[in-house]
C-alpha atoms as a PDB file:
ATOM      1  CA  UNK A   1     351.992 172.484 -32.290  1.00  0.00           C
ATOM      2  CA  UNK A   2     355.075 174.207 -31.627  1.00  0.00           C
ATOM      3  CA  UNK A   3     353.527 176.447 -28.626  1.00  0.00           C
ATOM      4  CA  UNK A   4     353.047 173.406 -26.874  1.00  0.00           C
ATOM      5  CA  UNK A   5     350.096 170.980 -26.497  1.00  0.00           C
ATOM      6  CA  UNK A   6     346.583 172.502 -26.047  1.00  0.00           C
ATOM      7  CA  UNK A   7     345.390 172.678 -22.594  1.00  0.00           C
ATOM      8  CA  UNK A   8     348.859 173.425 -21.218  1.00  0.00           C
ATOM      9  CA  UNK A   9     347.784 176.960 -19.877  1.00  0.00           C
ATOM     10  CA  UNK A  10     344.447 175.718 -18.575  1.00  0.00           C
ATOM     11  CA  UNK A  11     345.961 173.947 -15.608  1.00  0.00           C
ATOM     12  CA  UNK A  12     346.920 176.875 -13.740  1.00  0.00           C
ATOM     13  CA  UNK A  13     343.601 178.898 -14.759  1.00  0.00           C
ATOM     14  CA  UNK A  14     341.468 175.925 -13.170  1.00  0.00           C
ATOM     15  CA  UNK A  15     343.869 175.720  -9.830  1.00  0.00           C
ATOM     16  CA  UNK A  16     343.204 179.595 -10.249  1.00  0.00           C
ATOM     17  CA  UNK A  17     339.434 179.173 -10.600  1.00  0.00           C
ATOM     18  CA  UNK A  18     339.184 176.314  -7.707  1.00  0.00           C
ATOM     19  CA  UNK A  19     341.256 178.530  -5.392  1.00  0.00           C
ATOM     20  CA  UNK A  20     338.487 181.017  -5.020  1.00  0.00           C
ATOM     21  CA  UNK A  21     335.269 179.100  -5.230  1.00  0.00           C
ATOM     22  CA  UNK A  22     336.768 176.822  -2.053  1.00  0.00           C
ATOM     23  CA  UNK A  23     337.349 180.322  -0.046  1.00  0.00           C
ATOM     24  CA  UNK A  24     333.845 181.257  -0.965  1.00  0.00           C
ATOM     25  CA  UNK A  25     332.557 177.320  -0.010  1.00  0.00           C
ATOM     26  CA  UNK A  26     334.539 177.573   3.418  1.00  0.00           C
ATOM     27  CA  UNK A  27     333.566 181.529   4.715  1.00  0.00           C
ATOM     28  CA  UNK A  28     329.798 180.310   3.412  1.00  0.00           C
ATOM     29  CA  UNK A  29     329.700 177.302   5.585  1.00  0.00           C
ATOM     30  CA  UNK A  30     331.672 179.099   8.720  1.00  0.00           C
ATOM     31  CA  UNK A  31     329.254 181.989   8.089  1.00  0.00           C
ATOM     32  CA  UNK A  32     326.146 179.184   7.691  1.00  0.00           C
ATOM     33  CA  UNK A  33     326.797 177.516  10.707  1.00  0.00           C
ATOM     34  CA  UNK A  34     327.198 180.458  12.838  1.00  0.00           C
ATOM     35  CA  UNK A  35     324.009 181.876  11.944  1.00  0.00           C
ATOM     36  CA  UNK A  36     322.661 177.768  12.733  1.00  0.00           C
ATOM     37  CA  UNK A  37     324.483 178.273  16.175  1.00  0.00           C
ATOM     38  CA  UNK A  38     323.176 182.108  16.581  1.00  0.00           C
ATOM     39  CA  UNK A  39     319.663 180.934  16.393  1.00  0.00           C
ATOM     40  CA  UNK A  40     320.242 177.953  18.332  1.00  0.00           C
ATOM     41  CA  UNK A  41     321.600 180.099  20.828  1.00  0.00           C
ATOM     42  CA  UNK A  42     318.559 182.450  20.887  1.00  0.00           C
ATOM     43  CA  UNK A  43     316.214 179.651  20.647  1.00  0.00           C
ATOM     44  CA  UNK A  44     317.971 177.951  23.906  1.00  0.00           C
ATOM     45  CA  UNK A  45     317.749 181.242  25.731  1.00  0.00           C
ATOM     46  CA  UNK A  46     314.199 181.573  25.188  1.00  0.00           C
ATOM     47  CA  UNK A  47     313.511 178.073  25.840  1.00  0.00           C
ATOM     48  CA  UNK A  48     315.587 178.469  29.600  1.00  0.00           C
ATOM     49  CA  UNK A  49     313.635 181.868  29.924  1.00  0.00           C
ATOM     50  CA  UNK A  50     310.450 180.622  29.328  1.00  0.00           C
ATOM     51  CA  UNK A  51     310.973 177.732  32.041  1.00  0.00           C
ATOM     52  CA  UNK A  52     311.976 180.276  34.641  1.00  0.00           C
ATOM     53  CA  UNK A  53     308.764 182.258  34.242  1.00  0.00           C
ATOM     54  CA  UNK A  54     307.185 178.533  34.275  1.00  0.00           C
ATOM     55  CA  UNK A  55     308.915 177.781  37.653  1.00  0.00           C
ATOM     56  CA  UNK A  56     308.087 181.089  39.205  1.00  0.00           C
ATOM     57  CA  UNK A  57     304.358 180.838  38.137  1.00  0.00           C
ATOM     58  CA  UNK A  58     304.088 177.315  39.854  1.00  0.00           C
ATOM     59  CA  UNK A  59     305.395 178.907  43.214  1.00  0.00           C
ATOM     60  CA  UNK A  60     303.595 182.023  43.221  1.00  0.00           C
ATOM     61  CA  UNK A  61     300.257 179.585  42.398  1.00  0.00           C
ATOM     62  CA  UNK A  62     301.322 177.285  45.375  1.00  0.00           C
ATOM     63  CA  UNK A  63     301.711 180.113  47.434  1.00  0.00           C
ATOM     64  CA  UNK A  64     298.447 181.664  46.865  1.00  0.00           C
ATOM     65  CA  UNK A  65     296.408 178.353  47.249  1.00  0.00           C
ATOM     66  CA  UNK A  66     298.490 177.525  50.538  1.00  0.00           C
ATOM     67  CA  UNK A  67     297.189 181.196  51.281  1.00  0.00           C
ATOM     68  CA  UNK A  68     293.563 180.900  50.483  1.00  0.00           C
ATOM     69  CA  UNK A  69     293.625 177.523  52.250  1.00  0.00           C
ATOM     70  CA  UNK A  70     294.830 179.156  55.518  1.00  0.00           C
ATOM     71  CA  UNK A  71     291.953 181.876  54.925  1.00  0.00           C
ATOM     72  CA  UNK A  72     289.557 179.288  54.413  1.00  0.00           C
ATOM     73  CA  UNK A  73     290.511 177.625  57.797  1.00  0.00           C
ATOM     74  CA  UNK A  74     290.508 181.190  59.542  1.00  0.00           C
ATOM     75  CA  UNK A  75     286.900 181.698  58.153  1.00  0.00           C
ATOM     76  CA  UNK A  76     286.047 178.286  59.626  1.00  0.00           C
ATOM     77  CA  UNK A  77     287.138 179.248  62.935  1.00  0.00           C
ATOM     78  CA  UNK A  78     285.538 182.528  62.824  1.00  0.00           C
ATOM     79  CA  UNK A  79     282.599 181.121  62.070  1.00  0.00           C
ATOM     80  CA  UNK A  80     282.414 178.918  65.233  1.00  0.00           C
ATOM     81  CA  UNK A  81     283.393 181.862  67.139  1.00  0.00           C
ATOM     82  CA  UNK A  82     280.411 183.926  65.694  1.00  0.00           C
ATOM     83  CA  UNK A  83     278.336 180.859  66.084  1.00  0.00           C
ATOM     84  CA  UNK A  84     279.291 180.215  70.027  1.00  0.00           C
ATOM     85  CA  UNK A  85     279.036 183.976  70.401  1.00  0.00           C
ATOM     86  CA  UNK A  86     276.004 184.382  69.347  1.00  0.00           C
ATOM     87  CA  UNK A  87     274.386 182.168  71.844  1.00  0.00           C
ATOM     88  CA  UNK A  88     274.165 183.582  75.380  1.00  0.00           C
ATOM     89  CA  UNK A  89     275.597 180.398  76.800  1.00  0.00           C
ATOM     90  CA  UNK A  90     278.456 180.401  74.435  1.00  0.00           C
ATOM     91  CA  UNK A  91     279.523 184.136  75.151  1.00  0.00           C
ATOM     92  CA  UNK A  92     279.369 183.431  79.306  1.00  0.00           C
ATOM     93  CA  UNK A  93     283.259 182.626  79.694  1.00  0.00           C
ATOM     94  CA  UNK A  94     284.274 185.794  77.252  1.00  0.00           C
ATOM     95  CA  UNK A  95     282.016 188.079  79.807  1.00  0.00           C
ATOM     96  CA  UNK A  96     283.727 186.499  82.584  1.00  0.00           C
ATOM     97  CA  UNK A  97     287.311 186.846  81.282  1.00  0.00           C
ATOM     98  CA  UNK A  98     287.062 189.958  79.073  1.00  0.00           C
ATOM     99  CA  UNK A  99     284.602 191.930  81.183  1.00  0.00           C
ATOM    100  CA  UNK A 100     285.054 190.735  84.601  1.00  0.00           C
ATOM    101  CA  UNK A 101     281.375 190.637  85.037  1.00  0.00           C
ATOM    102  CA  UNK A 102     279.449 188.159  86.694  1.00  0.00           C
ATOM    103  CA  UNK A 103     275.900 187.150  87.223  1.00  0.00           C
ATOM    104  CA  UNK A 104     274.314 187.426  90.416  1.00  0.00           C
ATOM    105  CA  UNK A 105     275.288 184.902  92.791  1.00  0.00           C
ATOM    106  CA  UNK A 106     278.361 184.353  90.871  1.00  0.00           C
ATOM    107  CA  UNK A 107     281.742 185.469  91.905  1.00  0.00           C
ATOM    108  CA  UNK A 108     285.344 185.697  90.188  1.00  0.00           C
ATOM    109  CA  UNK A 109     288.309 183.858  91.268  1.00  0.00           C
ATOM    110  CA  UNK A 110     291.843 184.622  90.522  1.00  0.00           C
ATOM    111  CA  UNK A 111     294.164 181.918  90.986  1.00  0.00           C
ATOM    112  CA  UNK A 112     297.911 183.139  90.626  1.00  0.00           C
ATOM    113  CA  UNK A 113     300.512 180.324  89.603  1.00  0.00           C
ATOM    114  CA  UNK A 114     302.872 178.669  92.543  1.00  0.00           C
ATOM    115  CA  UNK A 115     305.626 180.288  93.414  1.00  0.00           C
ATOM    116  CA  UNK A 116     308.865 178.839  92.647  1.00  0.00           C
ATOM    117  CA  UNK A 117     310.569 176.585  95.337  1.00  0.00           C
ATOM    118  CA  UNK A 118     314.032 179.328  94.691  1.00  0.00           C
ATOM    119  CA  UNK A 119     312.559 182.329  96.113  1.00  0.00           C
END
């Protein structure tokens, strides 16, 4: 027992041991929660991405069913048009306007708007 009592050395050879094992346990949880706040990242991006496209879809479709609507009502009109046209007591004031025909018996009068009490 003269070296000294057993177990003496060992001290610094387990502070040496610990030493490296808590490096290795810190750049593995640094390195683990990076790659946890890399994907997170990514997955966050996507998600935002994916919303956008959402967003744009929903005003393109609004845009194109406040479009058909308007064609629909265009249609409608058209339709009376062709309708009123189409009989020969419907199409009488487009001859008279558009034409400047009349029937016989009939004649055309332009009225021209007042003139104004300045000149």
């Amino acid at each position: 027992m003269a070296k000294g009592a057993p177990g003496a050395d060992r001290k610094h050879a387990v502070k040496r041991k610990t030493q490296a094992p808590l490096v290795y346990r810190l750049l593995g949880r640094v390195f683990t929660t990076f790659i946890a706040l890399l994907i997170f990242g990514l997955v966050g991006v996507q998600f935002a991405r994916v919303i956008r496209d959402n967003v744009a879809l929903a005003r393109e479709l609004h845009a194109t069913r406040h479009e058909i609507s308007a064609l629909q009502a265009r249609r409608r009109w058209q339709m009376r048009e062709l309708r009123r046209l189409s009989n020969p007591e419907g199409a009488v004031p487009d001859i008279h306007d558009r034409l400047r025909m009349t029937r016989p018996n009939e004649a055309i009068i332009f009225v021209s708007p007042a003139p104004s009490p300045a000149s």
